[in-house]
PDB file of N, CA and C in Angstrom:
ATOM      1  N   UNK A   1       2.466 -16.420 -19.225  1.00  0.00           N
ATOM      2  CA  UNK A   1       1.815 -17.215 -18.210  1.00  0.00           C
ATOM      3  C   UNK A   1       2.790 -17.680 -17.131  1.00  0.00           C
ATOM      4  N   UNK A   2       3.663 -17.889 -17.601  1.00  0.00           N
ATOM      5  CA  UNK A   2       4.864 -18.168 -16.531  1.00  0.00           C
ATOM      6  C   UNK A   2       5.579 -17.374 -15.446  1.00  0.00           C
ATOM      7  N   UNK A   3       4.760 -15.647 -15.758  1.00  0.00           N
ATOM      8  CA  UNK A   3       4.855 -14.815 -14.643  1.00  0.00           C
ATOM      9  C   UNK A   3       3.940 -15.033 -14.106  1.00  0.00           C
ATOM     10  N   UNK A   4       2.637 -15.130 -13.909  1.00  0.00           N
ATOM     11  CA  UNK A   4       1.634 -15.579 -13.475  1.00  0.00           C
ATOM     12  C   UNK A   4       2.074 -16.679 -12.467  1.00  0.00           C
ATOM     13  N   UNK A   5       2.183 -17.616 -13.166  1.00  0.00           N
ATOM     14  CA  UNK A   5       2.720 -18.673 -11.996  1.00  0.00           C
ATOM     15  C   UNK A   5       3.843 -18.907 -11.422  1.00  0.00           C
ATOM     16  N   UNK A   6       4.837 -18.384 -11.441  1.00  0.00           N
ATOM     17  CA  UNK A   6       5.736 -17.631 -10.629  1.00  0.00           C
ATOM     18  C   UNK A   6       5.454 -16.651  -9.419  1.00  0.00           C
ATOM     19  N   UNK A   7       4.817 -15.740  -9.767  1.00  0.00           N
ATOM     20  CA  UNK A   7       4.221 -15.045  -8.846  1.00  0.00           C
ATOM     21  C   UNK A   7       3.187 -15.684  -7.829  1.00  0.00           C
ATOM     22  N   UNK A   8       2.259 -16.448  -8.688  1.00  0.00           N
ATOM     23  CA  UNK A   8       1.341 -17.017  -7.189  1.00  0.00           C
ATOM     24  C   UNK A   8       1.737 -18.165  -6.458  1.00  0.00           C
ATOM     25  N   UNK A   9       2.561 -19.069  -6.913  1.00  0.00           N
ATOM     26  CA  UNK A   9       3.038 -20.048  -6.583  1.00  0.00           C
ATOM     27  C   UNK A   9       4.785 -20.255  -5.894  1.00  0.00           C
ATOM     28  N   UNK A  10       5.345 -19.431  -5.841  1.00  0.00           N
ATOM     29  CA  UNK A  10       6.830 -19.224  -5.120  1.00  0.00           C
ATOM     30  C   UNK A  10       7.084 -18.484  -4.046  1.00  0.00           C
ATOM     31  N   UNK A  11       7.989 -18.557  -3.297  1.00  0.00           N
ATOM     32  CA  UNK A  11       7.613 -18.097  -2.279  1.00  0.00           C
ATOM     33  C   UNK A  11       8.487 -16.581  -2.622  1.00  0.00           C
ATOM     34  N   UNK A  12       9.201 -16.411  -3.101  1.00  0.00           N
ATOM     35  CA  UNK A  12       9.674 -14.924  -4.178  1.00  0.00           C
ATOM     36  C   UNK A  12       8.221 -14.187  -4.731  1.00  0.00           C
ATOM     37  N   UNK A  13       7.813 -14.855  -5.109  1.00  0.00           N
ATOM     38  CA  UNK A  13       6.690 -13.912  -5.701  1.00  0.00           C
ATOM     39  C   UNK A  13       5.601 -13.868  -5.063  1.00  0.00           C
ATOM     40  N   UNK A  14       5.107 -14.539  -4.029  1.00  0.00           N
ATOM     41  CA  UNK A  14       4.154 -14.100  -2.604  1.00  0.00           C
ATOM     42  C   UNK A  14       4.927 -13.357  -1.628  1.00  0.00           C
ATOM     43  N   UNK A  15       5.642 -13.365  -2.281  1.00  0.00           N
ATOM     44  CA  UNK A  15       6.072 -11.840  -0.262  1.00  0.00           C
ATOM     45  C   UNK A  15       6.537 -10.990  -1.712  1.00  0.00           C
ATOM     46  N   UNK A  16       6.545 -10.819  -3.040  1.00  0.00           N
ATOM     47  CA  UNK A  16       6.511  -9.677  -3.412  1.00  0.00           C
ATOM     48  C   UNK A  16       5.180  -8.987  -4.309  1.00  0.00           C
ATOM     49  N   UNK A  17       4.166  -9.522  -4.263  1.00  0.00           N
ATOM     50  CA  UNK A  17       2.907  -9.529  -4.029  1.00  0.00           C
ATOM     51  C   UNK A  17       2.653  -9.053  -2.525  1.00  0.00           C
ATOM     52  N   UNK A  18       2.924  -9.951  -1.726  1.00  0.00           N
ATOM     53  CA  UNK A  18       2.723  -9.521  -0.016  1.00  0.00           C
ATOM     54  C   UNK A  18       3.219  -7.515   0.330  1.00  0.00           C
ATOM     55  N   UNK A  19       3.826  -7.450  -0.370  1.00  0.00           N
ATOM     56  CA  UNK A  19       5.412  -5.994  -0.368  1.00  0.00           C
ATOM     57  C   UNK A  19       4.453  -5.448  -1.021  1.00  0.00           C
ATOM     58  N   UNK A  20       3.649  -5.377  -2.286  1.00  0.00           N
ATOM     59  CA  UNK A  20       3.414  -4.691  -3.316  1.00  0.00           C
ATOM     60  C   UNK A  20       1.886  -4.309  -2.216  1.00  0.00           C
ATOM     61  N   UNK A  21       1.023  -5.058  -1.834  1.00  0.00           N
ATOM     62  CA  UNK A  21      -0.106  -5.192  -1.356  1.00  0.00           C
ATOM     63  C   UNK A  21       0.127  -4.363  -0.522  1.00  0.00           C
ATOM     64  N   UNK A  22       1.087  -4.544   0.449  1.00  0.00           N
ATOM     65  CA  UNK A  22       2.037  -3.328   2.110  1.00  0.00           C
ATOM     66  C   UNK A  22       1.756  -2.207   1.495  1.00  0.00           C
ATOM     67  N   UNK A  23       2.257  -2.013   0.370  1.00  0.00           N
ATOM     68  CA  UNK A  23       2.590  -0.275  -0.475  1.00  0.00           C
ATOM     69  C   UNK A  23       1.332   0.282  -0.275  1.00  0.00           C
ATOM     70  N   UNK A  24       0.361  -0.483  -1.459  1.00  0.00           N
ATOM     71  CA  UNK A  24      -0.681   0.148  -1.674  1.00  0.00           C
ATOM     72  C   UNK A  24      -1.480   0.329  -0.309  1.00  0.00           C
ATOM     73  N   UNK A  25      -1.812  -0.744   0.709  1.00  0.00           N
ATOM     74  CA  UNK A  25      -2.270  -0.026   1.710  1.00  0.00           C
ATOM     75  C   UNK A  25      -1.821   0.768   2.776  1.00  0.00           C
ATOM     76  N   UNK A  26      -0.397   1.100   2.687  1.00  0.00           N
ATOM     77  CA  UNK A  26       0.007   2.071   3.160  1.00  0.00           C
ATOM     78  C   UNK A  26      -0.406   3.480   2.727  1.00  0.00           C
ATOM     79  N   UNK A  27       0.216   3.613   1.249  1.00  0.00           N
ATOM     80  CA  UNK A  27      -0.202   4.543   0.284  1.00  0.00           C
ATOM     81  C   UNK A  27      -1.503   5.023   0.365  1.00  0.00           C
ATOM     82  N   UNK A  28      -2.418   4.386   1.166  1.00  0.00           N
ATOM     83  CA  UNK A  28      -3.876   4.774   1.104  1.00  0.00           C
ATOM     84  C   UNK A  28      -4.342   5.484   2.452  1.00  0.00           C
ATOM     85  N   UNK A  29      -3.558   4.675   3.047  1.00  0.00           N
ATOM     86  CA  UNK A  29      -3.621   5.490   4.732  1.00  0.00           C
ATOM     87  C   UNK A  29      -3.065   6.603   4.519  1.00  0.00           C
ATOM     88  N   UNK A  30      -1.785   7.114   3.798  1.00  0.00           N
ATOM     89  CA  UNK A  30      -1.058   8.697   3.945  1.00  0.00           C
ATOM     90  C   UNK A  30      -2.085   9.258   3.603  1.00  0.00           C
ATOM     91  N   UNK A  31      -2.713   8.958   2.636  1.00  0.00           N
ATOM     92  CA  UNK A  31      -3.712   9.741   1.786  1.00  0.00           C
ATOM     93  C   UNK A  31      -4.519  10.258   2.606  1.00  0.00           C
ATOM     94  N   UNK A  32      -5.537   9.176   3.271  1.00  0.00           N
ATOM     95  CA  UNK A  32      -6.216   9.447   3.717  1.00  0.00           C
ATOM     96  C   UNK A  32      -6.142  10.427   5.117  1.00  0.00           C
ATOM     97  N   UNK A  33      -4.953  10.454   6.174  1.00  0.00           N
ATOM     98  CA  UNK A  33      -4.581  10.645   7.162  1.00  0.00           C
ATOM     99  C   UNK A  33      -4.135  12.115   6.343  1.00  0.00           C
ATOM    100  N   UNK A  34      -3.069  12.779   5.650  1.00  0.00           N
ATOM    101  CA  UNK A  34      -2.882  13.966   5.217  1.00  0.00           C
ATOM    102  C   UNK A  34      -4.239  14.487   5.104  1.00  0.00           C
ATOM    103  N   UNK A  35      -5.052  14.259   4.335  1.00  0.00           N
ATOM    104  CA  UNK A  35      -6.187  14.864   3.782  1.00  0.00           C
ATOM    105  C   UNK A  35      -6.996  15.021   4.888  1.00  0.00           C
ATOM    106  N   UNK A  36      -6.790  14.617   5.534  1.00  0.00           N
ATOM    107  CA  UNK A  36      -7.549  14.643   7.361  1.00  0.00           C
ATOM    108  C   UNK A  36      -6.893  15.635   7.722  1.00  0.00           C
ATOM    109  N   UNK A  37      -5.497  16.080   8.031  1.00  0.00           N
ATOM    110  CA  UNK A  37      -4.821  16.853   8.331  1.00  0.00           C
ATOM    111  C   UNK A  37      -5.345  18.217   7.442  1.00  0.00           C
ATOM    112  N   UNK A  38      -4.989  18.328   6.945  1.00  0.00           N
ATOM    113  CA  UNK A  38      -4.995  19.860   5.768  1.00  0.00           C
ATOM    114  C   UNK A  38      -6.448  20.035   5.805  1.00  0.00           C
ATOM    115  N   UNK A  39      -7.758  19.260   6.190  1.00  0.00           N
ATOM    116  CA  UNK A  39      -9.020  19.678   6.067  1.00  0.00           C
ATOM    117  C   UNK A  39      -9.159  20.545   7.285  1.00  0.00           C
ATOM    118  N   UNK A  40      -8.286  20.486   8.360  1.00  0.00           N
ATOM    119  CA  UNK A  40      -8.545  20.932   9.900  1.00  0.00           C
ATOM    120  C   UNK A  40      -7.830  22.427   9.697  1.00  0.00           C
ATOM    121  N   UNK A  41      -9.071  22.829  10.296  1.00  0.00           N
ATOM    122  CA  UNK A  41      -8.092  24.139  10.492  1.00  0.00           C
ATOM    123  C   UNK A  41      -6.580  24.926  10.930  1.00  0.00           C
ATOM    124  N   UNK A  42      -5.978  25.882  10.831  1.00  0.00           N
ATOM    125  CA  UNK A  42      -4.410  25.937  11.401  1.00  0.00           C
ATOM    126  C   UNK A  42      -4.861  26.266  13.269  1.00  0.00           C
ATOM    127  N   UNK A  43      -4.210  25.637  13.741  1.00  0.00           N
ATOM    128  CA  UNK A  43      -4.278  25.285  15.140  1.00  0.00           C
ATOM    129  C   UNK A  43      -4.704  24.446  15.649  1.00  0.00           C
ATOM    130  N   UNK A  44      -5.401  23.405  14.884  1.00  0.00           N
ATOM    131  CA  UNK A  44      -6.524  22.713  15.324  1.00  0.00           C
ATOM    132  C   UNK A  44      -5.214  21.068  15.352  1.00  0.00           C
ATOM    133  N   UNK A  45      -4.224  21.001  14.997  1.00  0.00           N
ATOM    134  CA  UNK A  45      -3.230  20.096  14.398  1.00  0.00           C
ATOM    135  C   UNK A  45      -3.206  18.947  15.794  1.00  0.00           C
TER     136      UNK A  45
END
């Protein structure tokens, strides 16, 4: 429990929550943006 409240309550563990949160919605845009890419035809880039 004491990671728990460490994490939501410090300011260490909200900007690495904040960092972790960055990733994943980054990570979701490549995804999505590649897979946009490679669906298009060659020339179409």
């Amino acid at each position: 429990m004491k990671l728990w409240q460490d994490l939501l309550s410090t300011d260490y563990g909200l900007l690495s929550l904040a960092v972790l949160l960055f990733i994943l919605v980054m990570a979701g845009w490549y995804w999505r943006f590649f897979k946009r890419k490679m669906a298009l035809p060659p020339g179409q880039e």
